[in-house]
C-alpha atoms as a PDB file:
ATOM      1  CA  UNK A   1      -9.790  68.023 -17.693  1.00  0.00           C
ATOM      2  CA  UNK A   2      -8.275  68.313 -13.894  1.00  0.00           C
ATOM      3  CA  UNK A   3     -11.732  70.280 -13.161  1.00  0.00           C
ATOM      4  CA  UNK A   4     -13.215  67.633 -14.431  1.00  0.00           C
ATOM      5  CA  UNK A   5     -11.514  64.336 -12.582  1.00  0.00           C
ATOM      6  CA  UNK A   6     -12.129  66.596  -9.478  1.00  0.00           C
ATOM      7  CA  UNK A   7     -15.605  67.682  -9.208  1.00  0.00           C
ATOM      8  CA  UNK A   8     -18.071  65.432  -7.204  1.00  0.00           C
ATOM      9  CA  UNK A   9     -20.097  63.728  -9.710  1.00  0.00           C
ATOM     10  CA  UNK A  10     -23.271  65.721  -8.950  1.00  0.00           C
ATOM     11  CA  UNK A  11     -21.393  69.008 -10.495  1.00  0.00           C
ATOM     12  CA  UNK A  12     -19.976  67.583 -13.308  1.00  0.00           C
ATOM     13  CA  UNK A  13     -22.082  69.898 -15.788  1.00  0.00           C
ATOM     14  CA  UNK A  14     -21.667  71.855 -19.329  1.00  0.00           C
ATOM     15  CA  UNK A  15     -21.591  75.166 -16.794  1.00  0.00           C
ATOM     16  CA  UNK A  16     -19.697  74.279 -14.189  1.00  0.00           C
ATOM     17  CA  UNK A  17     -16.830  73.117 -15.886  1.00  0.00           C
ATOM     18  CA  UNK A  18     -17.193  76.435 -18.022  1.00  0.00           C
ATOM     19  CA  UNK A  19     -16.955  78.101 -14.676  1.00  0.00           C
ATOM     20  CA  UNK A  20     -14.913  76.497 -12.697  1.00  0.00           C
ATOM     21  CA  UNK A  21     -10.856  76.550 -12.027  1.00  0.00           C
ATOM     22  CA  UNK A  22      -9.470  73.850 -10.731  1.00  0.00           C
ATOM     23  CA  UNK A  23      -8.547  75.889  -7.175  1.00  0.00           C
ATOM     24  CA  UNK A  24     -12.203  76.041  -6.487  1.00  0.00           C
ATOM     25  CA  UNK A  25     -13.028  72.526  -7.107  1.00  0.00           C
ATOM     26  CA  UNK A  26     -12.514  71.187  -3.152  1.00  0.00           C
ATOM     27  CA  UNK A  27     -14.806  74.176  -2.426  1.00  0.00           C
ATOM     28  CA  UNK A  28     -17.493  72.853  -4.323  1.00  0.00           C
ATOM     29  CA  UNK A  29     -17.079  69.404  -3.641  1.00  0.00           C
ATOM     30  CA  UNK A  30     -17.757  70.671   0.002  1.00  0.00           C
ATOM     31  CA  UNK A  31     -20.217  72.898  -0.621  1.00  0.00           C
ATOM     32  CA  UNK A  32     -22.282  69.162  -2.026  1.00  0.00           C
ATOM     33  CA  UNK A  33     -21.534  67.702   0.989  1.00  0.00           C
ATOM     34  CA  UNK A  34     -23.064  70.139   2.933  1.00  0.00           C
ATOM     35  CA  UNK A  35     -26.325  70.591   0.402  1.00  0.00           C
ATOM     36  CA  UNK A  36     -26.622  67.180   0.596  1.00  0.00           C
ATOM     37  CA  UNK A  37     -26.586  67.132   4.567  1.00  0.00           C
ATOM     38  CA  UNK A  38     -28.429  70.852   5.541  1.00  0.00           C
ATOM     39  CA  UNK A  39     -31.102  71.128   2.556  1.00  0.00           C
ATOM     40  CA  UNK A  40     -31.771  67.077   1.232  1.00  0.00           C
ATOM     41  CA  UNK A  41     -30.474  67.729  -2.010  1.00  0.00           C
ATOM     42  CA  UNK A  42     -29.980  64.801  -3.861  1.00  0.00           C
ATOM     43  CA  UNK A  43     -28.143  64.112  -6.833  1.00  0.00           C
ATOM     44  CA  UNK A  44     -30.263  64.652  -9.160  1.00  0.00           C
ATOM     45  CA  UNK A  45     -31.868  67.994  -7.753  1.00  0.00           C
ATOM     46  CA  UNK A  46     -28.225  69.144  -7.545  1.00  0.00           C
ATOM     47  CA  UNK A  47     -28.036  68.456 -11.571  1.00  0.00           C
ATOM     48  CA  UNK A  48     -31.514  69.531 -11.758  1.00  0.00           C
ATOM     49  CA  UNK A  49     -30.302  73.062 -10.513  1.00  0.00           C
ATOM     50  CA  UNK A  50     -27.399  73.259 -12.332  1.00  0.00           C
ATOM     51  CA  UNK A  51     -29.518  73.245 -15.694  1.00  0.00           C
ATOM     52  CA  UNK A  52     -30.445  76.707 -14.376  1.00  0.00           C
ATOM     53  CA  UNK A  53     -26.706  78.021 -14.300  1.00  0.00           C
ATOM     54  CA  UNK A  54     -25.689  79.860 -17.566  1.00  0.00           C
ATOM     55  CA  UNK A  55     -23.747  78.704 -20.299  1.00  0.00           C
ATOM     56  CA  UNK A  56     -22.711  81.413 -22.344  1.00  0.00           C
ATOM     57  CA  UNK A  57     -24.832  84.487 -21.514  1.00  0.00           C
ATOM     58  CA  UNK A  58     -28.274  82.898 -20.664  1.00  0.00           C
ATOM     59  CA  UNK A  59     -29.697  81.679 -17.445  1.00  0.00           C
ATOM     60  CA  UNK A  60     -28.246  82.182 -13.426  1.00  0.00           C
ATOM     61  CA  UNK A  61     -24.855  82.793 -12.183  1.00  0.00           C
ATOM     62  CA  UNK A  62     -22.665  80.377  -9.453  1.00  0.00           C
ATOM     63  CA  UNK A  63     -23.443  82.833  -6.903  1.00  0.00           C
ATOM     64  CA  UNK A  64     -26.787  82.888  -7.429  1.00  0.00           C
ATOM     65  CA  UNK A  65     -27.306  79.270  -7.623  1.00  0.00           C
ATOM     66  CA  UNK A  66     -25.198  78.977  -4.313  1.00  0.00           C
ATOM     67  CA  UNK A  67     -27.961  81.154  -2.699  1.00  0.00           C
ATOM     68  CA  UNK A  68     -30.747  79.151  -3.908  1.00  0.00           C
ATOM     69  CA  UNK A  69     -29.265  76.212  -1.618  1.00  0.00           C
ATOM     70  CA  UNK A  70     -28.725  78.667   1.442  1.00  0.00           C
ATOM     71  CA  UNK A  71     -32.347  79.227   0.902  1.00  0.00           C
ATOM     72  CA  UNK A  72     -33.362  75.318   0.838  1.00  0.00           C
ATOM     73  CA  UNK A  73     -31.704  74.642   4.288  1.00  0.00           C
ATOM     74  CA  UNK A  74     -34.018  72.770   6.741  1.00  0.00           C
ATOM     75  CA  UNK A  75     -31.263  71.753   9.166  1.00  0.00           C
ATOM     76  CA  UNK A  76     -28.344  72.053  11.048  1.00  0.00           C
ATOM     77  CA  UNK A  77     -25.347  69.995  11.281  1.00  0.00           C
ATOM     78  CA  UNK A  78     -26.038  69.433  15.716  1.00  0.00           C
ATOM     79  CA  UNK A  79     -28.308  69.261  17.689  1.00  0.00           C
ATOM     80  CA  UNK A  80     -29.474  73.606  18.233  1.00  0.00           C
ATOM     81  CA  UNK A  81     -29.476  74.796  21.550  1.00  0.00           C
ATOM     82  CA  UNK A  82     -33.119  75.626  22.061  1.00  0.00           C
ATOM     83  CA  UNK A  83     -35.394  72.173  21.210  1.00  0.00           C
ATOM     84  CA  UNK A  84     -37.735  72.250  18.093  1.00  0.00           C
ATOM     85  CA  UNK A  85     -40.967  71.809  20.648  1.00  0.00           C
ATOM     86  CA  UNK A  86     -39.968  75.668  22.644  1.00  0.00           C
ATOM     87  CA  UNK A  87     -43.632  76.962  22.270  1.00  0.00           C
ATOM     88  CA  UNK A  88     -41.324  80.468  22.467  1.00  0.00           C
ATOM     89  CA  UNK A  89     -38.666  80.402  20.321  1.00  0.00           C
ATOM     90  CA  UNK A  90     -38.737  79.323  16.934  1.00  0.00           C
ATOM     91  CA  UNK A  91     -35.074  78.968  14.881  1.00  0.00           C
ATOM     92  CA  UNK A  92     -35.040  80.452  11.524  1.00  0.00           C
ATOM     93  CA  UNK A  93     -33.219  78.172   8.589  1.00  0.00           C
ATOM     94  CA  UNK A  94     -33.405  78.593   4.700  1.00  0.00           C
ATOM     95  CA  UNK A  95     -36.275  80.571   3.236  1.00  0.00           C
ATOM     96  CA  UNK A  96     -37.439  81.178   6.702  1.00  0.00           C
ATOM     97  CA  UNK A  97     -35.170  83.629   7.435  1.00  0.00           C
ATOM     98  CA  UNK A  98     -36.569  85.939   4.338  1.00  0.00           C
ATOM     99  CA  UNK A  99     -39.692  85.652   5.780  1.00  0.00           C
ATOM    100  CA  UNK A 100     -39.026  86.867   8.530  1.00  0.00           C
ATOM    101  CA  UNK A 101     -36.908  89.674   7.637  1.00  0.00           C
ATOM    102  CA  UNK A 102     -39.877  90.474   5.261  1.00  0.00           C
ATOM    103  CA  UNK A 103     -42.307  90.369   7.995  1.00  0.00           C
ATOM    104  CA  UNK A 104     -39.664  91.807  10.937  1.00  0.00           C
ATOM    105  CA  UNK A 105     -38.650  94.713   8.641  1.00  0.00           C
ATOM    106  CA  UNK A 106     -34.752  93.990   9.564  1.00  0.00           C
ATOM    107  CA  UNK A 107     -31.734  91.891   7.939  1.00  0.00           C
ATOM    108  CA  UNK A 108     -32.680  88.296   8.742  1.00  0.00           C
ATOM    109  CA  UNK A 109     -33.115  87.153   5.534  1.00  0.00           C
ATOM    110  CA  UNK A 110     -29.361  88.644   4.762  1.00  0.00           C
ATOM    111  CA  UNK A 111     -28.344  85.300   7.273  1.00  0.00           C
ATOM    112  CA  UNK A 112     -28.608  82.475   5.635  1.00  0.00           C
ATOM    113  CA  UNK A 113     -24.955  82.472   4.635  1.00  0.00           C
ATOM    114  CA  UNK A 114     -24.272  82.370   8.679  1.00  0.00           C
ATOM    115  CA  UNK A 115     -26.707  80.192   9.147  1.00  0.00           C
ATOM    116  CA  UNK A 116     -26.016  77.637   6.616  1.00  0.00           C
ATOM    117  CA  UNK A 117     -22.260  77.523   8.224  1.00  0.00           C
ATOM    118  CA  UNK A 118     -23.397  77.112  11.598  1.00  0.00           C
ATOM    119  CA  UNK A 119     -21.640  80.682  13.067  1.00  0.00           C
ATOM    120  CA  UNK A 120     -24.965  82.007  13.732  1.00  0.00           C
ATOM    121  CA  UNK A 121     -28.252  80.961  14.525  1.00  0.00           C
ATOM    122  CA  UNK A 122     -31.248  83.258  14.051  1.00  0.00           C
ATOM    123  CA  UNK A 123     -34.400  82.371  16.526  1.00  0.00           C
ATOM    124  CA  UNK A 124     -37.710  84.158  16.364  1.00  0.00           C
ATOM    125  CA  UNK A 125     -39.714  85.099  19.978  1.00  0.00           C
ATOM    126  CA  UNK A 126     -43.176  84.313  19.305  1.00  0.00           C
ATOM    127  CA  UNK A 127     -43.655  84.224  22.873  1.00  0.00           C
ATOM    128  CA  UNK A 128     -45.668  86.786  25.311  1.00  0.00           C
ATOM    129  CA  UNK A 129     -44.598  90.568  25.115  1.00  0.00           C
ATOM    130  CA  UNK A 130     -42.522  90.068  21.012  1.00  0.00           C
ATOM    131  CA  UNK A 131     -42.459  89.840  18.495  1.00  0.00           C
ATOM    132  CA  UNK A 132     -38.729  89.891  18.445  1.00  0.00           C
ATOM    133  CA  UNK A 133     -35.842  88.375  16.946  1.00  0.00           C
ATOM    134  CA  UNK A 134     -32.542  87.054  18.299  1.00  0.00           C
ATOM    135  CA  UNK A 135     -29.189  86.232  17.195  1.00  0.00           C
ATOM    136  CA  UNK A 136     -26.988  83.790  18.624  1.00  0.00           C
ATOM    137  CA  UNK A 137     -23.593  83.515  18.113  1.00  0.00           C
ATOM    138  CA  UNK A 138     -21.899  79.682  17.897  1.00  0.00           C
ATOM    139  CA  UNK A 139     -18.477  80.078  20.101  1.00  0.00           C
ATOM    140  CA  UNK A 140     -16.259  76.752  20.164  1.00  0.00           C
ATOM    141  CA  UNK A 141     -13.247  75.898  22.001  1.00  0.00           C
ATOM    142  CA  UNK A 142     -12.083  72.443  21.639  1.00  0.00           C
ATOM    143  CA  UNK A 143     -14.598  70.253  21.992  1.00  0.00           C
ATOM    144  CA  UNK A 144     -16.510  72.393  23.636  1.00  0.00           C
ATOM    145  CA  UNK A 145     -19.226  74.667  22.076  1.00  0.00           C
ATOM    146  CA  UNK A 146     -21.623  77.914  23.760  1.00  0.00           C
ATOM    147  CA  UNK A 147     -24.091  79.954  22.515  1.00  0.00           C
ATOM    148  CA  UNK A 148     -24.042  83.890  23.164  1.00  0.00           C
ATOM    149  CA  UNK A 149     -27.314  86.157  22.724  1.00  0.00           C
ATOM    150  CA  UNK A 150     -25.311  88.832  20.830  1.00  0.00           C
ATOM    151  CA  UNK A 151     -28.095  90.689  19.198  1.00  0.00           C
ATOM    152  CA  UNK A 152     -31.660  90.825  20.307  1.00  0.00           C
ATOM    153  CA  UNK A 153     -34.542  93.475  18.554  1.00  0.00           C
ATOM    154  CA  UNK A 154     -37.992  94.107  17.951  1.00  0.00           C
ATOM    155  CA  UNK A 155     -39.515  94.619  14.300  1.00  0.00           C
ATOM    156  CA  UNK A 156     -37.546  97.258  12.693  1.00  0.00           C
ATOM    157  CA  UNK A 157     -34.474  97.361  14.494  1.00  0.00           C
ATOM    158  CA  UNK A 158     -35.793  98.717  17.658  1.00  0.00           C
ATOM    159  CA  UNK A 159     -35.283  97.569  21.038  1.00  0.00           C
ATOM    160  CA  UNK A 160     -37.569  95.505  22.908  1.00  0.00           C
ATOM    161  CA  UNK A 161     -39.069  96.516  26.178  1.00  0.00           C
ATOM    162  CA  UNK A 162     -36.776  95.668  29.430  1.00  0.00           C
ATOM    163  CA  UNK A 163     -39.618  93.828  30.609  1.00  0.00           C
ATOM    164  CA  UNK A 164     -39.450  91.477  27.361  1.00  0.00           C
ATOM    165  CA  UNK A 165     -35.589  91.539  27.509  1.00  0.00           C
ATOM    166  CA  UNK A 166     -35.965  90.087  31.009  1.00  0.00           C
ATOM    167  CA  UNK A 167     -38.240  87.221  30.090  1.00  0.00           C
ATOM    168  CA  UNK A 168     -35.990  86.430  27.307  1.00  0.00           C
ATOM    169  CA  UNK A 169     -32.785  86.094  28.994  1.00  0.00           C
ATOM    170  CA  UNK A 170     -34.687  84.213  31.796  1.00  0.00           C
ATOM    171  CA  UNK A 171     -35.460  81.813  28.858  1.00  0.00           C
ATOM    172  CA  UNK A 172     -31.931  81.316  27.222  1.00  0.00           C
ATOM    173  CA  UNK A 173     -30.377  80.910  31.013  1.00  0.00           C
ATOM    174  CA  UNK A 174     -32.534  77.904  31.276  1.00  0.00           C
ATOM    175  CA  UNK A 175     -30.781  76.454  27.946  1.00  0.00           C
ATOM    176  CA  UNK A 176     -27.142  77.653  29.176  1.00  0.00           C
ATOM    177  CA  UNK A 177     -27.021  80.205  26.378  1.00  0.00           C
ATOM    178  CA  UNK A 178     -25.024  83.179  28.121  1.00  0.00           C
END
């Protein structure tokens, strides 16, 4: 009953309640919000996928349901540092990030968790001399918030050329991204 009188009214499902305990309930309460903000869920596509959760010992587990909405995100919470129209630099969100991990050969598609909270963002250089793939890293202090290249590669892991490495970071000093 307290799970229940606590859950948003978009979770309050046959399998969630058999799932939930009450100490996890303000989790997923948040966890609508942001579903409802990053990937458009509404909800009824939030009750819609919780028909897929089991009850008993059929259908998909919480986890796995929470990844299916990591994998629906289409935006972020601000404004990203490099603007949508970079004919250079494309940022990565949702299913996007499989893709390219897929295509990349590397672990982008293992990001959407960091992604979907906003600690990293992963960008793709579609720009002369890549492919490559960067990561930036979301540091705050106050009120004020930088980006940091901390990870930049070429399919597979490998490094990119100096020469590419140079045009990159010639790129990101024009956003202020250190």
């Amino acid at each position: 009953i307290a799970v229940v009188a606590g859950l948003d009214d978009a979770l309050v499902h046959r399998a969630v309640v058999e799932k939930a305990k009450s100490a996890e309930v303000q989790a997923l309460n948040r966890f609508v919000t942001m579903i409802t903000d990053l990937c458009n869920a509404t909800p009824a596509s939030i009750r819609q996928s919780l028909d897929k959760l089991n009850v008993g010992t059929t259908g998909v587990g919480m986890n796995e349901w929470a990844d299916g909405w990591l994998a629906r995100q289409v935006r972020l919470p601000f404004d990203p540092p490099i603007p949508a129209d970079d004919p250079d630099l494309k940022l990565c969100l949702g299913v996007e990030l499989t893709s390219l991990g897929r295509r990349m050969r590397n672990c982008a598609g293992h990001r959407q968790s960091f992604s979907f909270l906003s600690e990293r963002l992963i960008y793709e250089w579609t720009g002369p001399g890549g492919p490559a793939v960067l990561e930036l890293l979301r540091l705050t202090s106050g009120t004020e918030v930088r980006f940091v290249c901390e990870d930049l590669r070429a399919p597979r892991n490998r490094r990119v050329s100096p020469e590419l490495a140079t045009v990159i970071q010639l790129k990101l000093d024009d956003y202020g991204i250190l």
